[in-house]
Protein backbone atom coordinates (compact mmCIF):
# COMPACT_ATOMS: atom_id res chain seq x y z
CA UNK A 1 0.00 0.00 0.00
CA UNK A 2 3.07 2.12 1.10
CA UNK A 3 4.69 1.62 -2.07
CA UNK A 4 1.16 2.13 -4.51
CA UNK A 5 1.34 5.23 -2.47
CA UNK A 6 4.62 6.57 -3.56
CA UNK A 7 3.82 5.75 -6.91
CA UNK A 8 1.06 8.11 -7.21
CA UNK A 9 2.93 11.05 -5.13
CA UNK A 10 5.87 10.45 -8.16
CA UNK A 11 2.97 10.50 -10.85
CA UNK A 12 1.69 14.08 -9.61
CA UNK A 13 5.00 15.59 -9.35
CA UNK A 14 6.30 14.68 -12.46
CA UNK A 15 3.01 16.09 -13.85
CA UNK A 16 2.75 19.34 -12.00
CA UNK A 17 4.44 22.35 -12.95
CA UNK A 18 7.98 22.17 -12.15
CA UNK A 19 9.69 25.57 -12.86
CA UNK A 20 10.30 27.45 -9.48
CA UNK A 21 9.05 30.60 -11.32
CA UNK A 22 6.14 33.39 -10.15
CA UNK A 23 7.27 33.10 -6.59
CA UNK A 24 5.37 36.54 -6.54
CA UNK A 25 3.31 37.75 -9.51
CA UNK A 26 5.53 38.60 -12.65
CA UNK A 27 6.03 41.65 -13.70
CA UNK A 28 6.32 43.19 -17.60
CA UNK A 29 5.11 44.28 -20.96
CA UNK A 30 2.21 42.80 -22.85
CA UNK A 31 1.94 43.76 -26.62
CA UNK A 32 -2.08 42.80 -27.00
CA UNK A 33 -4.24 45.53 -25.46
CA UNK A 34 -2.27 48.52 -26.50
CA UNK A 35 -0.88 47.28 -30.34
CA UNK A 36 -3.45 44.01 -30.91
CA UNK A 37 -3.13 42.37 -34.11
CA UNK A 38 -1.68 45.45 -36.30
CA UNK A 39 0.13 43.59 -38.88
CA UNK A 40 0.58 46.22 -41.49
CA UNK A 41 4.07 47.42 -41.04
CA UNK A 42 3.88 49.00 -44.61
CA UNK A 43 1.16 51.79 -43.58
CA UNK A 44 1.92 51.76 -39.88
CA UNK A 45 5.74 50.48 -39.27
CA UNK A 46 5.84 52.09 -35.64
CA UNK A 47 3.08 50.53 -34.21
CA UNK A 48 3.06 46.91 -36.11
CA UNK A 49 3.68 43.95 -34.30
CA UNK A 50 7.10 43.23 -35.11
CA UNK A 51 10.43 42.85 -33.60
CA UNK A 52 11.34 46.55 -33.75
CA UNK A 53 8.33 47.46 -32.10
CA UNK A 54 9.16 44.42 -29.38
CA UNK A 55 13.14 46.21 -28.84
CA UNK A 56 12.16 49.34 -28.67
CA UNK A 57 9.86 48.73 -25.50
CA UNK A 58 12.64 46.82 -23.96
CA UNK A 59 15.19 49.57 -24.61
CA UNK A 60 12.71 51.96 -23.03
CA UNK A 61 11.60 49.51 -20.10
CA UNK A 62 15.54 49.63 -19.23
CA UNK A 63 16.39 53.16 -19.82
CA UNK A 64 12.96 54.65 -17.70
CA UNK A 65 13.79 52.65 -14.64
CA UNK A 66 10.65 49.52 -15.51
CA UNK A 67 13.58 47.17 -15.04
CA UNK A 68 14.62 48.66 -12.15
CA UNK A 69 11.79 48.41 -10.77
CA UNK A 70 10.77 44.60 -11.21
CA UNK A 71 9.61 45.08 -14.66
CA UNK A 72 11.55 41.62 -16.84
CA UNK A 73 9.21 39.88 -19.14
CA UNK A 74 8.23 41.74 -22.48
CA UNK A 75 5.46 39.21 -24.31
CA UNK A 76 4.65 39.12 -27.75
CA UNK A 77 0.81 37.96 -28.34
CA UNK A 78 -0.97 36.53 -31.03
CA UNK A 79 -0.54 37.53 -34.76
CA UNK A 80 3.54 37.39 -34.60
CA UNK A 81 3.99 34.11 -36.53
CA UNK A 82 4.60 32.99 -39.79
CA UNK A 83 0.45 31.69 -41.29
CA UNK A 84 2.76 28.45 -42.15
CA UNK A 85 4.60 26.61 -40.19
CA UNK A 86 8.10 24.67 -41.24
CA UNK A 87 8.83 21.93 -43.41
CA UNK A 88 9.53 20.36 -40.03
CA UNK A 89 5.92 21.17 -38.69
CA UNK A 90 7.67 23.70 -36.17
CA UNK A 91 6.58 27.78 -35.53
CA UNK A 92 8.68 30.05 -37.70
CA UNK A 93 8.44 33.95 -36.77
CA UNK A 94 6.68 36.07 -39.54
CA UNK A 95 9.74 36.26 -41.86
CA UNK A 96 9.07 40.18 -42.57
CA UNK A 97 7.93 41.42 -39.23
CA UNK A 98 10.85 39.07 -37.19
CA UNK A 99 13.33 39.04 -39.92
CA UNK A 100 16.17 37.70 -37.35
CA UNK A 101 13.58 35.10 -36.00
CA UNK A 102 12.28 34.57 -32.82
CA UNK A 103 15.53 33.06 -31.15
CA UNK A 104 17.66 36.44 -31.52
CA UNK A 105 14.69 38.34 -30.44
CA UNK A 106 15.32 35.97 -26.79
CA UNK A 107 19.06 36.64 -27.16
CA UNK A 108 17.85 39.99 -27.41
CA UNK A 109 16.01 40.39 -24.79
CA UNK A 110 18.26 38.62 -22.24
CA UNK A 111 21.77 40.34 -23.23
CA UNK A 112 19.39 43.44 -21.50
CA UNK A 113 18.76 41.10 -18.86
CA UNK A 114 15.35 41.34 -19.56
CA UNK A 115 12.86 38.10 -20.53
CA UNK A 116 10.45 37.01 -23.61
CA UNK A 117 7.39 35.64 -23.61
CA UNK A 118 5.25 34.49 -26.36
CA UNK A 119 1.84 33.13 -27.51
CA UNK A 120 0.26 30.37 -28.85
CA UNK A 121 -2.95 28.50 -28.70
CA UNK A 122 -4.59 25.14 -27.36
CA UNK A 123 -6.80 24.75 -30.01
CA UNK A 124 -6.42 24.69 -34.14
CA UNK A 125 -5.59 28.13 -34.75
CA UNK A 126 -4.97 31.14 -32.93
CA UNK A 127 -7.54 33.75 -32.40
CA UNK A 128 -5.95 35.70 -35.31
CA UNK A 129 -6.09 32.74 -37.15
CA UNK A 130 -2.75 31.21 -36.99
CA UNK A 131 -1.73 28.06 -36.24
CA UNK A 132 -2.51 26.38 -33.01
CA UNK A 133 -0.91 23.85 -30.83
CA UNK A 134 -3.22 20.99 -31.13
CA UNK A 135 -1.52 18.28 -32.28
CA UNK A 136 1.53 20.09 -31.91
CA UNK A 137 1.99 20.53 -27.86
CA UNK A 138 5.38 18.40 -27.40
CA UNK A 139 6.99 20.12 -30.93
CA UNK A 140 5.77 23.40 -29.46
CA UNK A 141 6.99 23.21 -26.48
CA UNK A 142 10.97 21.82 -27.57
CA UNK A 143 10.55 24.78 -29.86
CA UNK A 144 9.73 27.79 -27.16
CA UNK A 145 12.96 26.42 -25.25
CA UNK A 146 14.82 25.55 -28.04
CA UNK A 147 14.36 29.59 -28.74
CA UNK A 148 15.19 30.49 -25.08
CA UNK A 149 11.11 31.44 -24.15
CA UNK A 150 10.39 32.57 -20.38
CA UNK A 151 6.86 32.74 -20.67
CA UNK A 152 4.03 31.15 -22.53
CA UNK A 153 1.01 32.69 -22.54
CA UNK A 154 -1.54 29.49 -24.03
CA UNK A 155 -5.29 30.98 -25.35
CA UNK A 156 -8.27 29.16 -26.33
CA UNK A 157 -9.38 29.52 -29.25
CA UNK A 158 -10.56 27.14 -32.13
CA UNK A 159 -10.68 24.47 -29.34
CA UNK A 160 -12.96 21.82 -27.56
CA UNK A 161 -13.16 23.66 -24.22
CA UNK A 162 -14.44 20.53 -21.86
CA UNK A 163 -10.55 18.89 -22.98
CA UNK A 164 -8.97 21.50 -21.39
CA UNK A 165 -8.62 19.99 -17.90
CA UNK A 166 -6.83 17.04 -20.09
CA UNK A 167 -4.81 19.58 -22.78
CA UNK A 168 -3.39 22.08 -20.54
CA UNK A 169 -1.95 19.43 -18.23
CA UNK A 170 -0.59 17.47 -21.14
CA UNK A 171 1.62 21.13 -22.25
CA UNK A 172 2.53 21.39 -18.63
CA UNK A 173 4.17 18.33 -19.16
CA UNK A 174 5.76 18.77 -22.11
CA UNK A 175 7.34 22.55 -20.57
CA UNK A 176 8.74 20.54 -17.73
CA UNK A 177 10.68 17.48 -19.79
CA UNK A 178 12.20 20.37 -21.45
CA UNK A 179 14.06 21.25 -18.32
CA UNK A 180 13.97 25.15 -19.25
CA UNK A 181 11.95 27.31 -16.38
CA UNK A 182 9.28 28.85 -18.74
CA UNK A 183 6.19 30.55 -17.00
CA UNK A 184 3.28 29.25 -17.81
CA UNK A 185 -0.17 31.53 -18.59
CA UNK A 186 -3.06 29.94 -18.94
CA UNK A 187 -6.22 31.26 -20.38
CA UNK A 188 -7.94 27.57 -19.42
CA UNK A 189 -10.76 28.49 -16.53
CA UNK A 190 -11.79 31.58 -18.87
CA UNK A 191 -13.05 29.45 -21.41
CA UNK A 192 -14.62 27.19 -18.62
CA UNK A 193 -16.53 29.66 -17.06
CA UNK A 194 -17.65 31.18 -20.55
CA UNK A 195 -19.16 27.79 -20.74
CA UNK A 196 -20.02 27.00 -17.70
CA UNK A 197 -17.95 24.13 -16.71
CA UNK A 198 -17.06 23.84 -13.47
CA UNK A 199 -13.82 25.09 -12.54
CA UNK A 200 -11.32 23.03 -10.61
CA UNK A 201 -8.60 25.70 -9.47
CA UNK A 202 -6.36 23.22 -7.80
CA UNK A 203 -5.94 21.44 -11.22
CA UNK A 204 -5.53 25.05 -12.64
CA UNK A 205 -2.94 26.09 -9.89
CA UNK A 206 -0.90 22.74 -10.01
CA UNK A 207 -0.28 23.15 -13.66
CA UNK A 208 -0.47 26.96 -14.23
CA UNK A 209 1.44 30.25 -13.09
CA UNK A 210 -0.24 32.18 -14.06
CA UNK A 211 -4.51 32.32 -14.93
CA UNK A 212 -6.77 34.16 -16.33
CA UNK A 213 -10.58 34.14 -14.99
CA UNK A 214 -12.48 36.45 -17.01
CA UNK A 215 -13.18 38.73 -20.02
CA UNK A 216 -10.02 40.41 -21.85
CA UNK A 217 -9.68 43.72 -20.40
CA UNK A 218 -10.35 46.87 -23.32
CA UNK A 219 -9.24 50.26 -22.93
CA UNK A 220 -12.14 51.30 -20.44
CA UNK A 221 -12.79 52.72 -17.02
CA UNK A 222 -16.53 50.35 -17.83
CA UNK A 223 -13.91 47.13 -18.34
CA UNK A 224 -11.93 47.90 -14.90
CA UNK A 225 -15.26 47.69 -13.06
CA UNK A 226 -16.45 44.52 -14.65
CA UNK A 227 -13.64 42.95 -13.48
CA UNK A 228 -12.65 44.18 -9.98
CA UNK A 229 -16.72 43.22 -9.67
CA UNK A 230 -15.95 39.53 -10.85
CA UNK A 231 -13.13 39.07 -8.86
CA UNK A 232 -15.21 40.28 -5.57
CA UNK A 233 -18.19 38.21 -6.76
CA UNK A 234 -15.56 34.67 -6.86
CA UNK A 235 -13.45 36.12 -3.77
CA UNK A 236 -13.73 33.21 -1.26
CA UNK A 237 -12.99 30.70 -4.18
CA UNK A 238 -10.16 32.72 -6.15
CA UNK A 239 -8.18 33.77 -2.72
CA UNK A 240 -8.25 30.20 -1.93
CA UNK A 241 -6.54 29.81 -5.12
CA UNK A 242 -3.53 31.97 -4.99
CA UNK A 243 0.23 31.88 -3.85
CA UNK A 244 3.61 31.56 -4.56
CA UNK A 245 3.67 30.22 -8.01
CA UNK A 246 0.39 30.46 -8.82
CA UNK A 247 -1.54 33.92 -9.30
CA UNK A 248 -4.99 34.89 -10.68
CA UNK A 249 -4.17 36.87 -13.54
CA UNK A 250 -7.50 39.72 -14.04
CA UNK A 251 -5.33 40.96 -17.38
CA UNK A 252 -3.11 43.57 -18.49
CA UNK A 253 -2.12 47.16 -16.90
CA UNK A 254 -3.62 49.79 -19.43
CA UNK A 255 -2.38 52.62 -17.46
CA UNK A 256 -0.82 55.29 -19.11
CA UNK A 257 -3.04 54.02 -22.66
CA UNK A 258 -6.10 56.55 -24.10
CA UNK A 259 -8.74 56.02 -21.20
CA UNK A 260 -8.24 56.51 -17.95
CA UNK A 261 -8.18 59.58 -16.02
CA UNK A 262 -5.06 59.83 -13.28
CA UNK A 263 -7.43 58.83 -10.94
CA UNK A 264 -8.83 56.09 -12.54
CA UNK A 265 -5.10 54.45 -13.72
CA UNK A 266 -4.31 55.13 -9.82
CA UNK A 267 -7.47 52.84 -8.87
CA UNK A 268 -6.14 50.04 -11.32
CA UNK A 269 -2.56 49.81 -10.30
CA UNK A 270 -3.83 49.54 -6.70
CA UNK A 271 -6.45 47.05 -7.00
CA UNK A 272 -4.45 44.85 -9.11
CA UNK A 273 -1.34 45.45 -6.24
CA UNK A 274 -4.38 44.43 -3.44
CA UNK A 275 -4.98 41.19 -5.83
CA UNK A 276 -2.06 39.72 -6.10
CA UNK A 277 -2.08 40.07 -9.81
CA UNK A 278 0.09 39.96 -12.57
CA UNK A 279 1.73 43.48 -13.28
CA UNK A 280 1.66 43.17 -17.52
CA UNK A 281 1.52 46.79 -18.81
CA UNK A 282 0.19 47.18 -22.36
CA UNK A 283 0.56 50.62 -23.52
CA UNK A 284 3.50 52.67 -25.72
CA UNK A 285 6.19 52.98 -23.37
CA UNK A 286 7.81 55.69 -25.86
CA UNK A 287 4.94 57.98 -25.08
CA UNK A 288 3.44 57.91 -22.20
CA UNK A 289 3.22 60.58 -20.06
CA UNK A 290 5.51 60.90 -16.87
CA UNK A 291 2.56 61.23 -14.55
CA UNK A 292 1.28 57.54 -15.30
CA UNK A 293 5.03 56.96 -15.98
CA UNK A 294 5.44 57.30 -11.69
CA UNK A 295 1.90 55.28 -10.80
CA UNK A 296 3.75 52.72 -12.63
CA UNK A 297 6.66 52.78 -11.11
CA UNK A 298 5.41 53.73 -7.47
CA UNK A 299 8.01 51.48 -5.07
CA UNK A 300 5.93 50.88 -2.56
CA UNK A 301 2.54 50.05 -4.15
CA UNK A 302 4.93 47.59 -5.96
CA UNK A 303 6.02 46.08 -3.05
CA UNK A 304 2.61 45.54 -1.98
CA UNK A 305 1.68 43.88 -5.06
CA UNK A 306 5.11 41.60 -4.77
CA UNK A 307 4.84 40.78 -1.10
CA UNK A 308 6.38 37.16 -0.06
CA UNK A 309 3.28 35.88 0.95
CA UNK A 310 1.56 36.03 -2.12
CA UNK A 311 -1.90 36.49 -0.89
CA UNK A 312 -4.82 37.83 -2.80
CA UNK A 313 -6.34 40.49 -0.94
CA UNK A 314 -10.38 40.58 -0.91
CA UNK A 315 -13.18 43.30 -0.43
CA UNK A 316 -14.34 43.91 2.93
CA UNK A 317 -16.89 46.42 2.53
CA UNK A 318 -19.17 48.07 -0.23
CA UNK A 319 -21.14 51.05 1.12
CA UNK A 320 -23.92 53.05 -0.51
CA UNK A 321 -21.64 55.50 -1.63
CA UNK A 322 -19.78 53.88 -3.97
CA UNK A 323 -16.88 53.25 -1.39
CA UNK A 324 -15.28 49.85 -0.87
CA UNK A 325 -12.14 48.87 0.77
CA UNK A 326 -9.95 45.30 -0.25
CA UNK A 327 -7.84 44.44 2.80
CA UNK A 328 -4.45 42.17 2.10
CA UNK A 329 -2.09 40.53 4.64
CA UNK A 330 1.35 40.82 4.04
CA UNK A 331 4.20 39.76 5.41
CA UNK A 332 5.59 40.97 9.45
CA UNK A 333 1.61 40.72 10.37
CA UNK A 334 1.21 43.72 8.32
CA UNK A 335 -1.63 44.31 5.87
CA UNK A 336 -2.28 46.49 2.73
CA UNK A 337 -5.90 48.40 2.25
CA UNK A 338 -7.64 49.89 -0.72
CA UNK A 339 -10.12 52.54 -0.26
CA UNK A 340 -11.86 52.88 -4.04
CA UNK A 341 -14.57 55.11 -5.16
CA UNK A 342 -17.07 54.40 -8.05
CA UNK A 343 -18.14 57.91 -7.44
CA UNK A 344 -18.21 59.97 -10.37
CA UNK A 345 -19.41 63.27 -8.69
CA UNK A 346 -17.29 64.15 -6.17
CA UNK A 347 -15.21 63.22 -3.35
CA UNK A 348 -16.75 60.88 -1.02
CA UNK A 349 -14.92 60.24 2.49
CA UNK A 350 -14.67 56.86 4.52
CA UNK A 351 -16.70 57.41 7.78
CA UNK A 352 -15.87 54.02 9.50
CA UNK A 353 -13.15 52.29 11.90
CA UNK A 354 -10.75 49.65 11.80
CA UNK A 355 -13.16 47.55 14.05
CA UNK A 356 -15.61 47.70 10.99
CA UNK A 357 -12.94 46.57 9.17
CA UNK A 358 -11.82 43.80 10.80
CA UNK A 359 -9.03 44.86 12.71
CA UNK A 360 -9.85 44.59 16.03
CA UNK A 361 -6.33 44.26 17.71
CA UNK A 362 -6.45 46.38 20.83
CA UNK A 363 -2.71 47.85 19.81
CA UNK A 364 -3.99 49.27 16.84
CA UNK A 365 -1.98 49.95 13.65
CA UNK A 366 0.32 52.62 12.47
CA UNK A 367 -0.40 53.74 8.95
CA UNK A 368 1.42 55.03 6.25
CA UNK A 369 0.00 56.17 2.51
CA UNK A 370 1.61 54.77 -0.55
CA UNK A 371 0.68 56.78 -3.45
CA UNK A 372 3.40 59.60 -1.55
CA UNK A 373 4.59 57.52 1.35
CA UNK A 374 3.42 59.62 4.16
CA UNK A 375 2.81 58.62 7.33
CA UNK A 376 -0.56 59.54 9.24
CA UNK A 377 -0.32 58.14 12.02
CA UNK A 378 -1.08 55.69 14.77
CA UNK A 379 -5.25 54.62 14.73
CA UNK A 380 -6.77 52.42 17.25
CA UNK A 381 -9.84 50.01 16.55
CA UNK A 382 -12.22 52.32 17.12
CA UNK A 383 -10.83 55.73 15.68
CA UNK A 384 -12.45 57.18 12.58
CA UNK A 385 -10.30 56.69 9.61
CA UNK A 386 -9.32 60.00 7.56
CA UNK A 387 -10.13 59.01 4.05
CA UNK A 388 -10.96 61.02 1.38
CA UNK A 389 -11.11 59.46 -1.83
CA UNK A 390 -11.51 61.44 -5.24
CA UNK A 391 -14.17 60.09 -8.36
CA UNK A 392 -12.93 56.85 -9.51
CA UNK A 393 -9.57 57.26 -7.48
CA UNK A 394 -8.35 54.85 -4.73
CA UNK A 395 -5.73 55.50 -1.62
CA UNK A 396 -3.74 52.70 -0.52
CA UNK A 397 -1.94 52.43 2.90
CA UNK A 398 -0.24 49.82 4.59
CA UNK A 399 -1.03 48.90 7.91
CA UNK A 400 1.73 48.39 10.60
CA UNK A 401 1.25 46.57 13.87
């Protein structure tokens, strides 16, 4: 019995994902949101998805300080292959848009000691319409390391959705017998909950790093809410979910893009910190403006969002206002809190108490605001807190025993 047992403990570790990577949520550029599929490099050569396009971010994430500050992977997504693939059946970079190929691109990236992720799909074809990975997983997957890939982001698409809790599995497999760490992002429980199969999240969190839950994320104050509300709606089973190595990913960063207000870019940046998500900016890093330049780069809302623990914060309270505050623990006993407004009027403030909250520890905390790193102060259970929180905007402070 002893030994049957053993046998089955070896079976799940040689099939669970074996890479040592997203020890905290990763951090980096994501071509989709901001560029998409722009392919035409004749009419629009600055902003087509090519490999210029792809060095020119990573020059910029290095010069502006990104790197500096935790910023490493910079991820192609769909559209960036050749509509063919080899004589061999392998990928092959679009040979006018990645002239070099997709190999020097990695060299590329990692003589700047930066990282490069890539896309590809578990069904047919891509969502552009390029090929897919079915029937192609194990060639894939040589192919990605063979090329020096640190991430994999895997969509959907052109797929049978209820053989994704078989599929995805079957590529986390083939990542790890390639013995290169490559992060693994899995778009798997979005297409399950589109269809409403149940979702098993410790399936998803033994083979993934990384996860997306819900719709892509468009340019939109409107597409923030929808998914800070789905994320509260699924709290108690996504916070479950999370950790070291494993992160619900609610999509990319479109701070400093054509939508949001300061305010507004503020509230996404700390929500996703409070979440434990993914930090995968998608906008033009050669024009952005300075002011969502330092949200982005903000030290210590970073360090929230990259604390040890890895836990996904959750919300605590939604008021009549249009308040509502997430609460995190971090590491030290320490916790992070997110005061957010949906108020589009004017400034609404926080008339309530730690107690309220949930902090009830007789000591009380000390508390310090992120967004300029001021302190404000030692507050007991029971003291009212001094909030003030703009339309749309969001404060974040760390609490200190």
């Amino acid at each position: 019995m002893l030994a049957l047992a053993l046998m089955m403990l070896c079976v799940v570790s040689t099939q669970a994902l074996d890479n040592g990577l997203a020890r905290t949520p990763p951090m980096g550029w994501l071509i989709w949101e901001r560029f998409r599929c722009n392919i035409d490099c004749d009419k629009d050569p600055k902003n087509c998805v090519s490999e210029t396009l792809m060095k020119e971010m990573a020059q910029h994430i290095i010069t502006d300080g990104y790197k500096d500050a935790g910023y490493e992977y910079v991820n192609l997504d769909d559209c960036w292959m050749s509509k063919e693939r080899d004589s061999q059946g392998r990928l092959q970079g679009d040979p006018v848009r990645f002239p070099s190929g997709i190999k020097a691109l990695a060299d590329y990236m990692h003589s700047g000691g930066l990282k490069l992720g890539i896309y590809e799909d578990y069904g047919t074809q891509t969502c552009g319409l390029y090929p897919g990975s079915l029937g192609y997983l194990e060639l894939d997957a040589q192919t990605f390391a063979e090329w020096g890939i640190d991430m994999l982001k895997m969509d959907g698409c052109h797929s049978n959705v209820s053989t994704m809790k078989k599929g995805y599995p079957e590529m986390t497999k083939y990542l790890n017998a390639t013995g290169r760490p490559i992060l693994f992002s899995c778009s798997w429980p979005d297409y399950e909950r589109g269809r409403g199969i149940k979702i098993n999240y410790t399936l998803v969190a033994e083979n993934c790093n990384i996860w997306r839950n819900y719709n892509d994320i468009q340019d939109s104050w409107t597409s923030i809410l929808g998914i800070i509300d789905y994320y509260a709606s699924q709290q108690d089973t996504l916070v479950k979910a999370a950790g070291p190595g494993h992160f619900n990913d609610p999509d990319m960063l479109i701070v400093g893009d054509f939508s949001l207000s300061i305010d507004q870019a503020k509230t996404q940046f700390a929500m996703w910190a409070i979440m434990a998500a993914p930090l995968l900016m998608s906008n033009d890093l050669r024009t952005i403006d300075p002011v969502y330049r330092a949200i982005l780069l903000n030290k210590e809302v970073i360090k929230v969002n990259q604390d040890p623990l890895g836990m996904m914060g959750k919300r605590v309270l939604k008021l009549a206002d249009g308040l509502e505050v997430w609460t995190r623990p971090l590491q030290g006993k320490s916790y992070a809190m997110v005061i957010m407004s949906r108020s589009t009027r004017q400034p609404v403030h926080l008339n309530t108490t730690l107690a309220v909250l949930g902090f009830t520890q007789s000591a009380g905390f000390n508390i310090t605001e992120l967004w300029e790193g001021k302190a404000l102060g030692h507050f007991n259970p029971n003291d009212l807190l001094p909030f003030v929180i703009n339309p749309n905007g969001a404060e974040i402070v760390r609490l200190t025993p």
